[in-house]
PDB file of N, CA and C in Angstrom:
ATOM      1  N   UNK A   1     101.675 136.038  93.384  1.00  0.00           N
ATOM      2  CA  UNK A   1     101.654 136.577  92.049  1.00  0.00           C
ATOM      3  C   UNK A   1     100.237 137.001  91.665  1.00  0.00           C
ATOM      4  N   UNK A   2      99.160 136.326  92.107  1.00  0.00           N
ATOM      5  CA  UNK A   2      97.557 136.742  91.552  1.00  0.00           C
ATOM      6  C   UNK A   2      97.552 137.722  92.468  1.00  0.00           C
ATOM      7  N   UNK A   3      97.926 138.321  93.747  1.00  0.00           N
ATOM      8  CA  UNK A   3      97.830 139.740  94.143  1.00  0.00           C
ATOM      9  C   UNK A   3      97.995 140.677  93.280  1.00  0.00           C
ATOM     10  N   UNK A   4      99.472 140.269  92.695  1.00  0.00           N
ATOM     11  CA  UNK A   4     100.254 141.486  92.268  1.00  0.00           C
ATOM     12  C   UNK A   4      99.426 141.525  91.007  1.00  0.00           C
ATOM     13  N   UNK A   5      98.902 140.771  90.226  1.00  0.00           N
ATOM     14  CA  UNK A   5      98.152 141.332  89.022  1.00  0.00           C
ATOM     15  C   UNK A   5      97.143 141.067  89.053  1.00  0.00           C
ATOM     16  N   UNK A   6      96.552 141.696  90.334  1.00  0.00           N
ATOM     17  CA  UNK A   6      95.485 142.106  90.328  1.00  0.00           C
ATOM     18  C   UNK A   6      93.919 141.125  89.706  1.00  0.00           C
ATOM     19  N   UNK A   7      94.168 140.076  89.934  1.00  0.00           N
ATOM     20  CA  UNK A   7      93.088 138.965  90.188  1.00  0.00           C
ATOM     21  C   UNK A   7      91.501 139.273  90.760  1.00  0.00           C
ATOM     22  N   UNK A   8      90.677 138.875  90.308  1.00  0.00           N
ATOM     23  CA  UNK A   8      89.704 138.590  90.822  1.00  0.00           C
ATOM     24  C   UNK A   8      89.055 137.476  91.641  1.00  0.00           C
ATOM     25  N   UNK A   9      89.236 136.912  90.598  1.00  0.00           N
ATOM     26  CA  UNK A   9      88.918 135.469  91.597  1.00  0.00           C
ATOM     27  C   UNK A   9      90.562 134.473  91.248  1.00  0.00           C
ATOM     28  N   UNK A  10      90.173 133.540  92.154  1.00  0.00           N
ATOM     29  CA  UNK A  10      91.195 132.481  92.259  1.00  0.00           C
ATOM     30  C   UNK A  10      91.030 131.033  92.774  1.00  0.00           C
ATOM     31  N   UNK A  11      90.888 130.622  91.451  1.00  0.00           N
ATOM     32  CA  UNK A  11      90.196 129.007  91.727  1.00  0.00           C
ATOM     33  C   UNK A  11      91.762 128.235  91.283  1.00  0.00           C
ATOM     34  N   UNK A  12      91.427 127.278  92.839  1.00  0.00           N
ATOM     35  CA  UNK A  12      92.382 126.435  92.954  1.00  0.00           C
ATOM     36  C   UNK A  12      91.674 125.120  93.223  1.00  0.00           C
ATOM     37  N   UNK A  13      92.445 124.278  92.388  1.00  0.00           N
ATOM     38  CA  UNK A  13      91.916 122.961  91.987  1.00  0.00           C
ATOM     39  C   UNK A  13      93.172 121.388  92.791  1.00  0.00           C
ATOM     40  N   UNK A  14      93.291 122.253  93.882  1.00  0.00           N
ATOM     41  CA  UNK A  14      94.417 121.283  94.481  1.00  0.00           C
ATOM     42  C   UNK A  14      93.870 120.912  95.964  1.00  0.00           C
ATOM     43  N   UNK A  15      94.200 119.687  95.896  1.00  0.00           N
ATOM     44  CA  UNK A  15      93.223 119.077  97.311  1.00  0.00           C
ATOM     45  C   UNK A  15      94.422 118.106  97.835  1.00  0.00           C
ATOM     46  N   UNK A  16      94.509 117.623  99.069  1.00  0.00           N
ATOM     47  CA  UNK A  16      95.260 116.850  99.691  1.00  0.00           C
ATOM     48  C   UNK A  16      94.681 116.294 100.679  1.00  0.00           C
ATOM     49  N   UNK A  17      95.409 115.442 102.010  1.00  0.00           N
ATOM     50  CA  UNK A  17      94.579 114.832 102.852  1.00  0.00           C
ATOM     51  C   UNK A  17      94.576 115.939 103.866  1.00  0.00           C
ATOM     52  N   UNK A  18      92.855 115.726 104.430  1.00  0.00           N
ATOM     53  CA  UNK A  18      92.507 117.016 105.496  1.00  0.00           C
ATOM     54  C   UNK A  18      93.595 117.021 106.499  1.00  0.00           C
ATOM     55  N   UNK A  19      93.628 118.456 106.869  1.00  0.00           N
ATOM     56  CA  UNK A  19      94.953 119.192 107.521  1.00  0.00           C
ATOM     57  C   UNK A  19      94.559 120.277 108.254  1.00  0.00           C
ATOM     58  N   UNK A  20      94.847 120.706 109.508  1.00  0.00           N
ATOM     59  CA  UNK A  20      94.495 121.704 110.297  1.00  0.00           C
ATOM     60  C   UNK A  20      94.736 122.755 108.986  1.00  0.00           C
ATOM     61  N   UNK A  21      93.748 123.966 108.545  1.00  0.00           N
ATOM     62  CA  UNK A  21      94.280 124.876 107.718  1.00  0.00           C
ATOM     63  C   UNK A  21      95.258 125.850 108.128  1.00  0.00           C
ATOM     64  N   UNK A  22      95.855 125.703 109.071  1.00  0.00           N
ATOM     65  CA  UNK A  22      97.159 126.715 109.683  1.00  0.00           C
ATOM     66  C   UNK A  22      98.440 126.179 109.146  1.00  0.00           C
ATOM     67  N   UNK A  23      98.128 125.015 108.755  1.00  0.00           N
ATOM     68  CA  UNK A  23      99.366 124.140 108.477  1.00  0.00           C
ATOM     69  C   UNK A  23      99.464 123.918 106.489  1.00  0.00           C
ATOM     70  N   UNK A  24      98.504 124.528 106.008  1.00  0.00           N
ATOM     71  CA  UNK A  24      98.147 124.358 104.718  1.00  0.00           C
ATOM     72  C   UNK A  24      98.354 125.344 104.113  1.00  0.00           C
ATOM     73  N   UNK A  25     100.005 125.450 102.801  1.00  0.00           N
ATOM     74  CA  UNK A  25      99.932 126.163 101.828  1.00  0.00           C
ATOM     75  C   UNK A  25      99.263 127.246 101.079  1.00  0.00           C
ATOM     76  N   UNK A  26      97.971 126.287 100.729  1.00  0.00           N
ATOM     77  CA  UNK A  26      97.076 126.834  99.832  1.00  0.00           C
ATOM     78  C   UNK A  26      96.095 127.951 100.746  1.00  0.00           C
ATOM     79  N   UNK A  27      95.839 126.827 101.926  1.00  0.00           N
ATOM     80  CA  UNK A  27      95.091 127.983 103.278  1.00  0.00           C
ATOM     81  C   UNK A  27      95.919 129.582 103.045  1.00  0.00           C
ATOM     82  N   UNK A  28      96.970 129.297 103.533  1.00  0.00           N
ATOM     83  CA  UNK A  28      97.576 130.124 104.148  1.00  0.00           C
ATOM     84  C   UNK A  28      98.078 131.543 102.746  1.00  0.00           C
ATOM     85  N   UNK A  29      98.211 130.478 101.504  1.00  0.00           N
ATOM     86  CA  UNK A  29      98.086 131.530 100.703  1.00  0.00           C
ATOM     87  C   UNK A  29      96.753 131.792 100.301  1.00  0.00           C
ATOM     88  N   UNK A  30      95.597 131.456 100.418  1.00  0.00           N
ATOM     89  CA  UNK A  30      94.398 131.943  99.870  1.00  0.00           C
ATOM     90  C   UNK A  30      94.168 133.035 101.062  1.00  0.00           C
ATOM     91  N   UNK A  31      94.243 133.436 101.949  1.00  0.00           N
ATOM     92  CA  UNK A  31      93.991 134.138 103.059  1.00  0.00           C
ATOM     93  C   UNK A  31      94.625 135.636 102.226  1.00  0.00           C
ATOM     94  N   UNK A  32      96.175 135.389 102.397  1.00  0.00           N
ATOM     95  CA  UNK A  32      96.660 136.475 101.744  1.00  0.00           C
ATOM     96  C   UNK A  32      96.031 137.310 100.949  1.00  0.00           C
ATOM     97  N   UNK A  33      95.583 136.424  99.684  1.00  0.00           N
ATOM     98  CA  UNK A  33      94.379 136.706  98.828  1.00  0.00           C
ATOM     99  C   UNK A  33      93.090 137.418  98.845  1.00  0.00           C
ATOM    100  N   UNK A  34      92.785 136.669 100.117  1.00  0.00           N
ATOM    101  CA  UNK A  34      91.404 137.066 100.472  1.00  0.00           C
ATOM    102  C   UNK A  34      91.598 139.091 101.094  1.00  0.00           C
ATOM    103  N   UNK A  35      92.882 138.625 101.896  1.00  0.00           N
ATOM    104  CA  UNK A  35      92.942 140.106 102.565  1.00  0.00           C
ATOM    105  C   UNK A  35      92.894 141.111 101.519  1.00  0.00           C
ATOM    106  N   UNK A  36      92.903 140.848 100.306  1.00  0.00           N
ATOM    107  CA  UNK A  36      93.639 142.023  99.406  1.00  0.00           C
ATOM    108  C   UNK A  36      91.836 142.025  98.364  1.00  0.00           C
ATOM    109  N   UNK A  37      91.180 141.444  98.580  1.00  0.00           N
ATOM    110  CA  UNK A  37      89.679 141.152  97.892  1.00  0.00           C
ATOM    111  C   UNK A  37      89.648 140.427  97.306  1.00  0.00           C
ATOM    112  N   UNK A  38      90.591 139.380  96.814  1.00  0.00           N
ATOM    113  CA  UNK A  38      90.180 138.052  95.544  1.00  0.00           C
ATOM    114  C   UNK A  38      89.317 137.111  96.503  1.00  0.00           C
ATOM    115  N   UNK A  39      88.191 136.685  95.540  1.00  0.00           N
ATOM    116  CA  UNK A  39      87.601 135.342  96.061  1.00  0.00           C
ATOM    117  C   UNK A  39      88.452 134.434  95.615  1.00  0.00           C
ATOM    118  N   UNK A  40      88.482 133.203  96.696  1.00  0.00           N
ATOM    119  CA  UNK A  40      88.828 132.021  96.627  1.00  0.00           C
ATOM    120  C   UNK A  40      88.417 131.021  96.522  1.00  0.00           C
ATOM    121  N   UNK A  41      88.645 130.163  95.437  1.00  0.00           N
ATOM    122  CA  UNK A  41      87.124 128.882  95.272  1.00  0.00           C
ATOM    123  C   UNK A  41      88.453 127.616  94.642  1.00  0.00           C
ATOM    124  N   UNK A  42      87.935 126.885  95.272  1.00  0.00           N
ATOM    125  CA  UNK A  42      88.808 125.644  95.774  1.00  0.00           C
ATOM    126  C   UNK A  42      88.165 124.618  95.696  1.00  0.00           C
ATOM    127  N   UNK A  43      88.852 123.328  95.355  1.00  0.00           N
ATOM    128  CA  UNK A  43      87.656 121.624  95.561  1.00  0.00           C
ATOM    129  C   UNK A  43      88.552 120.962  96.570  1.00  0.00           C
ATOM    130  N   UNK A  44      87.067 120.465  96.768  1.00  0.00           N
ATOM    131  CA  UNK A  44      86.904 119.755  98.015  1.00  0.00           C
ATOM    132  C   UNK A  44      87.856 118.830  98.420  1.00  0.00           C
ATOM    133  N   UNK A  45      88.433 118.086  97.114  1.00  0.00           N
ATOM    134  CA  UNK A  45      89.608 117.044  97.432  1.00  0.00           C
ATOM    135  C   UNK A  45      89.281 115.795  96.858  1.00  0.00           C
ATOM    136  N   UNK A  46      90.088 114.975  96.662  1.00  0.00           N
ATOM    137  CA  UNK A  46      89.248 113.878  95.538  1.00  0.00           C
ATOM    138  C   UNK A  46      90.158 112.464  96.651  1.00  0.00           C
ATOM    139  N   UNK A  47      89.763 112.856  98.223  1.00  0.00           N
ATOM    140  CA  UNK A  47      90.163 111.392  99.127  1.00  0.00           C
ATOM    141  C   UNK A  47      88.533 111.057  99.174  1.00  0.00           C
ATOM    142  N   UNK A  48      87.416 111.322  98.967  1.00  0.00           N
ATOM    143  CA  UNK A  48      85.989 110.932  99.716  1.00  0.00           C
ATOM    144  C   UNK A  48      86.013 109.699  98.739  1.00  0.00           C
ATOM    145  N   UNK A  49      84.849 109.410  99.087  1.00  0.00           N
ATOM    146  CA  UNK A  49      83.494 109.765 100.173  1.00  0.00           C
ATOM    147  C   UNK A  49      83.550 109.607 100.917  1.00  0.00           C
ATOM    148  N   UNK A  50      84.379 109.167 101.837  1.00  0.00           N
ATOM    149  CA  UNK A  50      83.993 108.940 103.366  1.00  0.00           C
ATOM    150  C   UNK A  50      84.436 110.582 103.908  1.00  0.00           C
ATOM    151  N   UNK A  51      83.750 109.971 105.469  1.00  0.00           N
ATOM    152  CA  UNK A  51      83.884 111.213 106.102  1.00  0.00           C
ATOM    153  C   UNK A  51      85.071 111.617 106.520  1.00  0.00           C
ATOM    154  N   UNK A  52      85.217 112.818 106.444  1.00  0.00           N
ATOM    155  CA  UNK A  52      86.512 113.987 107.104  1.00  0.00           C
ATOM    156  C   UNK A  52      87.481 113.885 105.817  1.00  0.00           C
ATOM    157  N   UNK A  53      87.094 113.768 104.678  1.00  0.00           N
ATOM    158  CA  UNK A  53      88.273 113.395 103.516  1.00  0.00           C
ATOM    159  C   UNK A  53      88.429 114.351 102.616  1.00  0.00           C
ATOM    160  N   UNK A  54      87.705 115.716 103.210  1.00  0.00           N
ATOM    161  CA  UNK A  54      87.175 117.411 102.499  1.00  0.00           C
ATOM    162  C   UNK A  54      88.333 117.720 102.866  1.00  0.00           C
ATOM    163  N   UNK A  55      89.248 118.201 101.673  1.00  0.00           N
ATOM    164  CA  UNK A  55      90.224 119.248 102.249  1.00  0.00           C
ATOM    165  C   UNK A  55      89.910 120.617 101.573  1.00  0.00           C
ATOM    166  N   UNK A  56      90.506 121.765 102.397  1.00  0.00           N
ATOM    167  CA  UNK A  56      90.623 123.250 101.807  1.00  0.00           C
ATOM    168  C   UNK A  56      89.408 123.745 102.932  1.00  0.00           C
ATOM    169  N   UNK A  57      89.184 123.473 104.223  1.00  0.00           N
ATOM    170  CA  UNK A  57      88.298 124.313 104.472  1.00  0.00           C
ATOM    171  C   UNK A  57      88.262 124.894 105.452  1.00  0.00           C
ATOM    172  N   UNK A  58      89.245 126.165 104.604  1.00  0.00           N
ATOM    173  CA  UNK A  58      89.276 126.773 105.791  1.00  0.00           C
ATOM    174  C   UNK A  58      88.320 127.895 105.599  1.00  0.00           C
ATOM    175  N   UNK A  59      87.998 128.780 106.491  1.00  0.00           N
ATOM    176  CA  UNK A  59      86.360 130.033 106.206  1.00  0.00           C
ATOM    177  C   UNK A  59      86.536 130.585 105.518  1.00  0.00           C
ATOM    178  N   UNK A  60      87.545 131.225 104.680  1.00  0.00           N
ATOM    179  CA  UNK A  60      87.839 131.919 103.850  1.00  0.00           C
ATOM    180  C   UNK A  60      88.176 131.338 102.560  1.00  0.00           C
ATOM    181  N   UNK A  61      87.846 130.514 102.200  1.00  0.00           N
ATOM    182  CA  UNK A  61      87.719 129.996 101.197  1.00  0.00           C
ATOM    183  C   UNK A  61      86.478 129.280 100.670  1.00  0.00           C
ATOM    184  N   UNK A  62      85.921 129.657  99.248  1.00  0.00           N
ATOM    185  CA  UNK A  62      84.437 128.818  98.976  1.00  0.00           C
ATOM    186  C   UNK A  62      85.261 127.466  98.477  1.00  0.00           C
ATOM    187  N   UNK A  63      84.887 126.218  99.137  1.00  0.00           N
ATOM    188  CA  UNK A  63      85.002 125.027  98.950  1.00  0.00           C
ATOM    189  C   UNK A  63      83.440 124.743  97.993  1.00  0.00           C
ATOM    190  N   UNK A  64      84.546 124.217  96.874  1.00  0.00           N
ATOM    191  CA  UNK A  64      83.311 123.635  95.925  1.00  0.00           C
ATOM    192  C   UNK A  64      83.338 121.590  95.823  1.00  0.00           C
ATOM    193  N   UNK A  65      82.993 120.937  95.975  1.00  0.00           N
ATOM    194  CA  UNK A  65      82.518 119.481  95.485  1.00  0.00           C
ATOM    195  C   UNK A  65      81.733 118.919  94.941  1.00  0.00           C
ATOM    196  N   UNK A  66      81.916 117.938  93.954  1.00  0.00           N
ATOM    197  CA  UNK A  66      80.959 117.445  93.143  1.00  0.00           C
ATOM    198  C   UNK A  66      80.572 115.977  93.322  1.00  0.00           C
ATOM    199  N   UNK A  67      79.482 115.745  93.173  1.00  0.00           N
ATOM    200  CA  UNK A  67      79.418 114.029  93.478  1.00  0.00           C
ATOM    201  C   UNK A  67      79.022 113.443  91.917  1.00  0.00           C
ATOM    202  N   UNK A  68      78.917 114.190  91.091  1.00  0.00           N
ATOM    203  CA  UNK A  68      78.344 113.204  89.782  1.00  0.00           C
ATOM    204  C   UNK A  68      79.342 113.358  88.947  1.00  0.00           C
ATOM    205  N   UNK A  69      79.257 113.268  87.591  1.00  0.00           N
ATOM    206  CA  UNK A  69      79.996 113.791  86.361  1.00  0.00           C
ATOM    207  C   UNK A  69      79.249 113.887  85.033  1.00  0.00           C
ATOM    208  N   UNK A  70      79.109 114.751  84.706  1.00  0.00           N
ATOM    209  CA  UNK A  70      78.076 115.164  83.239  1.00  0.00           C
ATOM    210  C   UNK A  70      78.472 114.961  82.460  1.00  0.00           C
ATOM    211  N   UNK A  71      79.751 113.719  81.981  1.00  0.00           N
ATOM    212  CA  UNK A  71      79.648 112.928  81.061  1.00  0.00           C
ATOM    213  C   UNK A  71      80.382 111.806  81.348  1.00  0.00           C
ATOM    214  N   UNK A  72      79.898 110.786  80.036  1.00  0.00           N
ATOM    215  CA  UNK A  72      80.792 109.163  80.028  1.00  0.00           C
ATOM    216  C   UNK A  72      81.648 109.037  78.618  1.00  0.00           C
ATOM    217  N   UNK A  73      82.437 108.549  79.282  1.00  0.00           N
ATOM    218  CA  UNK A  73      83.542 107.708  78.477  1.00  0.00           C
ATOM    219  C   UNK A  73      83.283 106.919  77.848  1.00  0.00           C
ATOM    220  N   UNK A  74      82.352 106.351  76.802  1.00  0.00           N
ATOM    221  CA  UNK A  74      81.870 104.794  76.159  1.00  0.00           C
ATOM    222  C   UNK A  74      82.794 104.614  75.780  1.00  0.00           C
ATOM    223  N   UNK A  75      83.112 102.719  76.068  1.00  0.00           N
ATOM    224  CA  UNK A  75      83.936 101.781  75.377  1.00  0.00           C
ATOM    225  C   UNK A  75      83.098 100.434  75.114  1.00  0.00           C
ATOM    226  N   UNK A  76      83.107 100.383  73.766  1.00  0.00           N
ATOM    227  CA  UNK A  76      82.588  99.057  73.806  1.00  0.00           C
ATOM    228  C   UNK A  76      83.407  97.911  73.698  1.00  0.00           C
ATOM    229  N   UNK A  77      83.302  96.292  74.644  1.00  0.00           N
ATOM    230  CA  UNK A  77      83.999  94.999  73.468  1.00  0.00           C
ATOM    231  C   UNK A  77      82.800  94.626  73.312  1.00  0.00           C
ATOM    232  N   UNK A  78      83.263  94.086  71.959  1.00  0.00           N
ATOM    233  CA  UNK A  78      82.605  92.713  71.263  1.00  0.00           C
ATOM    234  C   UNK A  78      83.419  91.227  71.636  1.00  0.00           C
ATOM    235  N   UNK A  79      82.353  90.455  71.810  1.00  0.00           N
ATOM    236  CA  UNK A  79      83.294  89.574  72.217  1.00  0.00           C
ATOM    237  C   UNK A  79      83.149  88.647  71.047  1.00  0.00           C
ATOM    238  N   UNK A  80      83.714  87.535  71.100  1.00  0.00           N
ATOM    239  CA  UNK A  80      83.637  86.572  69.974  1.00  0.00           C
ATOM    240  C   UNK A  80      82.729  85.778  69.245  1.00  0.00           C
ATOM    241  N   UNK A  81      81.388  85.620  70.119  1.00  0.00           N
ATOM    242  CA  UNK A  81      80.174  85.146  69.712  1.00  0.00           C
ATOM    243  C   UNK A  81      79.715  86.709  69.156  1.00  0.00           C
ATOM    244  N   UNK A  82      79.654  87.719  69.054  1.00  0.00           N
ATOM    245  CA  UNK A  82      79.427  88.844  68.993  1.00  0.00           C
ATOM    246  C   UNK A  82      78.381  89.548  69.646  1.00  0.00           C
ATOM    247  N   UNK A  83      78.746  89.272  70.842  1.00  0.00           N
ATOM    248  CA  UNK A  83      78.034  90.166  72.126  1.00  0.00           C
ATOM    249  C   UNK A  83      78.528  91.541  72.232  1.00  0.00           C
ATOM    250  N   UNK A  84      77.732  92.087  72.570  1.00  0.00           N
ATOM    251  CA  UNK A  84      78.452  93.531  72.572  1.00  0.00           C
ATOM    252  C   UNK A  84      78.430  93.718  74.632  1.00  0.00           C
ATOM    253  N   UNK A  85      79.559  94.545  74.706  1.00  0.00           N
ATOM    254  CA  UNK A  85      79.623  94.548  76.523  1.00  0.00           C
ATOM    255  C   UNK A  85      79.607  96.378  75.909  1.00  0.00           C
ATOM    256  N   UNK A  86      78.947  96.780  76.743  1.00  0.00           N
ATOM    257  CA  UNK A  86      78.941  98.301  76.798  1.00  0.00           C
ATOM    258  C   UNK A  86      79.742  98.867  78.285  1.00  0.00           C
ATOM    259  N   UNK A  87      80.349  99.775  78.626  1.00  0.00           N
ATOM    260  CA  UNK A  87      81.495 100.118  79.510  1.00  0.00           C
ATOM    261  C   UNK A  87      81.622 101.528  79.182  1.00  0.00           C
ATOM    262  N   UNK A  88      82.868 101.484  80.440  1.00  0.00           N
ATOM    263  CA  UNK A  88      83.560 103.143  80.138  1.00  0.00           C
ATOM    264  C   UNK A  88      85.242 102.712  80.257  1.00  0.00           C
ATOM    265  N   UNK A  89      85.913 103.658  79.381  1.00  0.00           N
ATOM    266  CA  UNK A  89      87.372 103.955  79.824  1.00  0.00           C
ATOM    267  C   UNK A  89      87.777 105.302  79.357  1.00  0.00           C
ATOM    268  N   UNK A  90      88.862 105.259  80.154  1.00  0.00           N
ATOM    269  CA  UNK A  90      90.201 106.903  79.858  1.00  0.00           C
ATOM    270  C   UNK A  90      91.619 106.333  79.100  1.00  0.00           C
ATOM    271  N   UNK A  91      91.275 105.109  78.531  1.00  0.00           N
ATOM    272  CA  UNK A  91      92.399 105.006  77.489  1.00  0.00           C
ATOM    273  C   UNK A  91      92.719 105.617  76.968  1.00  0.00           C
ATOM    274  N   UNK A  92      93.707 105.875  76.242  1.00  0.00           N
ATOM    275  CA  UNK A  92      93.950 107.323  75.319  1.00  0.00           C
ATOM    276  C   UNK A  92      94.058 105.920  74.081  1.00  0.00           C
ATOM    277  N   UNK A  93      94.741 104.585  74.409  1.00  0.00           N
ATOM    278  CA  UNK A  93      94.852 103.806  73.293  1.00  0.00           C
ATOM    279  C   UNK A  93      93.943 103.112  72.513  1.00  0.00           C
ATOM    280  N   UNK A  94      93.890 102.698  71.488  1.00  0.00           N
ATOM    281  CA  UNK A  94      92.612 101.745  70.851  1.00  0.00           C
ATOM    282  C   UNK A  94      93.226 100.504  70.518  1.00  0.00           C
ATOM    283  N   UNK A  95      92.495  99.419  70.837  1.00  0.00           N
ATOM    284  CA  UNK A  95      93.165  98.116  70.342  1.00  0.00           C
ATOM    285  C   UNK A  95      92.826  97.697  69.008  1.00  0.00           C
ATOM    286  N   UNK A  96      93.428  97.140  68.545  1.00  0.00           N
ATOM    287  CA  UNK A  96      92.955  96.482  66.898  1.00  0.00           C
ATOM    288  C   UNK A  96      91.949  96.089  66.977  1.00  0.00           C
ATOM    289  N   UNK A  97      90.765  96.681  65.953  1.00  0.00           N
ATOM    290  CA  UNK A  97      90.117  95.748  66.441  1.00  0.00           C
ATOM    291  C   UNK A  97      89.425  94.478  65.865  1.00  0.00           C
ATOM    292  N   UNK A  98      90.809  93.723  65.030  1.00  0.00           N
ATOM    293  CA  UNK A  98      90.638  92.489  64.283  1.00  0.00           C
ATOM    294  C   UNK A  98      91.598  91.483  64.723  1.00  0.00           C
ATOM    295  N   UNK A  99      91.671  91.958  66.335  1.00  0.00           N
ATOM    296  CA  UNK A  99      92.386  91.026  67.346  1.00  0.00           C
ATOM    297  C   UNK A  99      91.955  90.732  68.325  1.00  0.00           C
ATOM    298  N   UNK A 100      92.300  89.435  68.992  1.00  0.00           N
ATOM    299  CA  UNK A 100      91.168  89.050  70.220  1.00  0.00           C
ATOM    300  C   UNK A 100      91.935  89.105  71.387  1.00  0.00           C
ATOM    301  N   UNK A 101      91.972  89.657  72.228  1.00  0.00           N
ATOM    302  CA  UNK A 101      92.141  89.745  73.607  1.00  0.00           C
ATOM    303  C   UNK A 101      91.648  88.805  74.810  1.00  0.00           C
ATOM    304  N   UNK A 102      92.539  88.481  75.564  1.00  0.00           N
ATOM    305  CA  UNK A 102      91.562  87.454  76.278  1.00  0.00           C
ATOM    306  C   UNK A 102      90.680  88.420  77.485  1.00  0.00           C
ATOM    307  N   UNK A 103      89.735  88.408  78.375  1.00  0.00           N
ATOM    308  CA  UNK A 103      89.162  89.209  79.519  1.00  0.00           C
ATOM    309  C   UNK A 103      89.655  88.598  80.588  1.00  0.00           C
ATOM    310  N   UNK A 104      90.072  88.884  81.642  1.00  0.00           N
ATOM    311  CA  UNK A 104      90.496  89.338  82.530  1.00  0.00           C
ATOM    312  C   UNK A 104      89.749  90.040  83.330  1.00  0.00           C
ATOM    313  N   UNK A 105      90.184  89.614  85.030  1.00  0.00           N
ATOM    314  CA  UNK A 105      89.819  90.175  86.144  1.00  0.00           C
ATOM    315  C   UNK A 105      90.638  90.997  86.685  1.00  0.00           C
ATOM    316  N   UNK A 106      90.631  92.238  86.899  1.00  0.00           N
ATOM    317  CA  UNK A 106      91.213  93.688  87.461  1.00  0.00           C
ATOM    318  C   UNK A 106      91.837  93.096  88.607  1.00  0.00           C
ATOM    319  N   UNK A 107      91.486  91.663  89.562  1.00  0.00           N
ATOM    320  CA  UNK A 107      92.193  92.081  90.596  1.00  0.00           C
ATOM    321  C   UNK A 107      93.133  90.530  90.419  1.00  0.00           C
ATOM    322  N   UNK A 108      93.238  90.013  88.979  1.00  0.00           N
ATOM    323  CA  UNK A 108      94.053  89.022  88.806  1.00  0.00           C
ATOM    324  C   UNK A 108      95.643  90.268  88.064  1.00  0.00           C
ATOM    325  N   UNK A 109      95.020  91.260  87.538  1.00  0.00           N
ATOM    326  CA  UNK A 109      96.317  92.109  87.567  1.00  0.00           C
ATOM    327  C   UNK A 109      95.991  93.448  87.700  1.00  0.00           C
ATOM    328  N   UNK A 110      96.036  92.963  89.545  1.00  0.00           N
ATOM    329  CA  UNK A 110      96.728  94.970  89.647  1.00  0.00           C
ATOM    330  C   UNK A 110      97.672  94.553  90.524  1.00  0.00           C
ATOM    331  N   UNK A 111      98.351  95.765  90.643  1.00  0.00           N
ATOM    332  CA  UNK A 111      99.757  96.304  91.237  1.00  0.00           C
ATOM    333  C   UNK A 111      99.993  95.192  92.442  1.00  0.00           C
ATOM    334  N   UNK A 112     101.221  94.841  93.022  1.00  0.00           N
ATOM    335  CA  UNK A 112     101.693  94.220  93.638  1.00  0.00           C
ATOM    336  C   UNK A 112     101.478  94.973  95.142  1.00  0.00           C
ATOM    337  N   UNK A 113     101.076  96.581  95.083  1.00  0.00           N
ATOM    338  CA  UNK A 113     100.817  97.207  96.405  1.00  0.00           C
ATOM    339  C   UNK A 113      99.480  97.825  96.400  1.00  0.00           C
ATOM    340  N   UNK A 114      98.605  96.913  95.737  1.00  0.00           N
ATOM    341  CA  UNK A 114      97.262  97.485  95.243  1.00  0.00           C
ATOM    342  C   UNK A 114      96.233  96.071  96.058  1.00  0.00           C
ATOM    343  N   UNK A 115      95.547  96.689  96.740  1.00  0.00           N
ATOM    344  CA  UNK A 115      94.299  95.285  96.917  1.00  0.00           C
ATOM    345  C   UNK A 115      93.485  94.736  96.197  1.00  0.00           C
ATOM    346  N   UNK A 116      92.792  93.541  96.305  1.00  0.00           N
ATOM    347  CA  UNK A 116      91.710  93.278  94.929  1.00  0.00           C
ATOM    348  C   UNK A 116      90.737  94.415  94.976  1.00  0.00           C
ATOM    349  N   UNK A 117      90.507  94.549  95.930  1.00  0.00           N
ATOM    350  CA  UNK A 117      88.811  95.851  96.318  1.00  0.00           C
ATOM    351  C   UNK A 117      89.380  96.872  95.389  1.00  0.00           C
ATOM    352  N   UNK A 118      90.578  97.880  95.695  1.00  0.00           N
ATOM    353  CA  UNK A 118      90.681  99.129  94.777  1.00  0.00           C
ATOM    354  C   UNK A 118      91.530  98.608  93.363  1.00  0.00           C
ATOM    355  N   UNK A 119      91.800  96.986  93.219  1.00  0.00           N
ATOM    356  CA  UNK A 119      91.655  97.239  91.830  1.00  0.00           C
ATOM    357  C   UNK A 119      90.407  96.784  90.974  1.00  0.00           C
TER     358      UNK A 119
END
């Protein structure tokens, strides 16, 4: 469809685990693309940091990746002596905050198919 109307560029923001690019969708349609003059600009894939965890790269495509992020999420608790803990989250929720919560360790509850390390 970005052939047919005539596109310029075409940034695709879809990454998976690395894959011969002959065998890859996005490869195989960004090529198409490319034959007709759209640039193709693509990320890197969000399996790293370790090595070989870059997907999209095939030559015809500009693979873009980022290692930082140019902004934070602040969350603060207060705790009950009134310490303040400074943090980040992507909650979308807010807790009351004239209620006490107890703290908790991430890897006393995560997922039943989750390890302590990635929770």
């Amino acid at each position: 469809m970005a052939i047919h109307d005539g596109i310029d560029v075409l940034s695709i923001s879809l990454g998976g685990q690395p894959t011969p690019f002959f065998n890859v969708s996005v490869a195989i349609g960004s090529f198409h693309a490319v034959k007709h003059g759209i640039v193709v600009v693509c990320s890197a894939g969000n399996s790293g940091p370790k090595d070989g965890t870059v997907s999209n790269v095939a030559p015809w495509q500009i693979t873009v990746g980022a290692s930082t992020m140019d902004r934070q999420f602040r969350s603060n608790v207060i705790l009950g002596n009134n310490m303040r803990l400074e943090g980040e989250s992507l909650s979308s929720t807010v807790l009351g905050s004239k209620n006490f919560y107890p703290l908790v360790s991430a890897a006393d509850t995560k997922a039943a198919n989750a390890s302590a390390e990635d929770a």
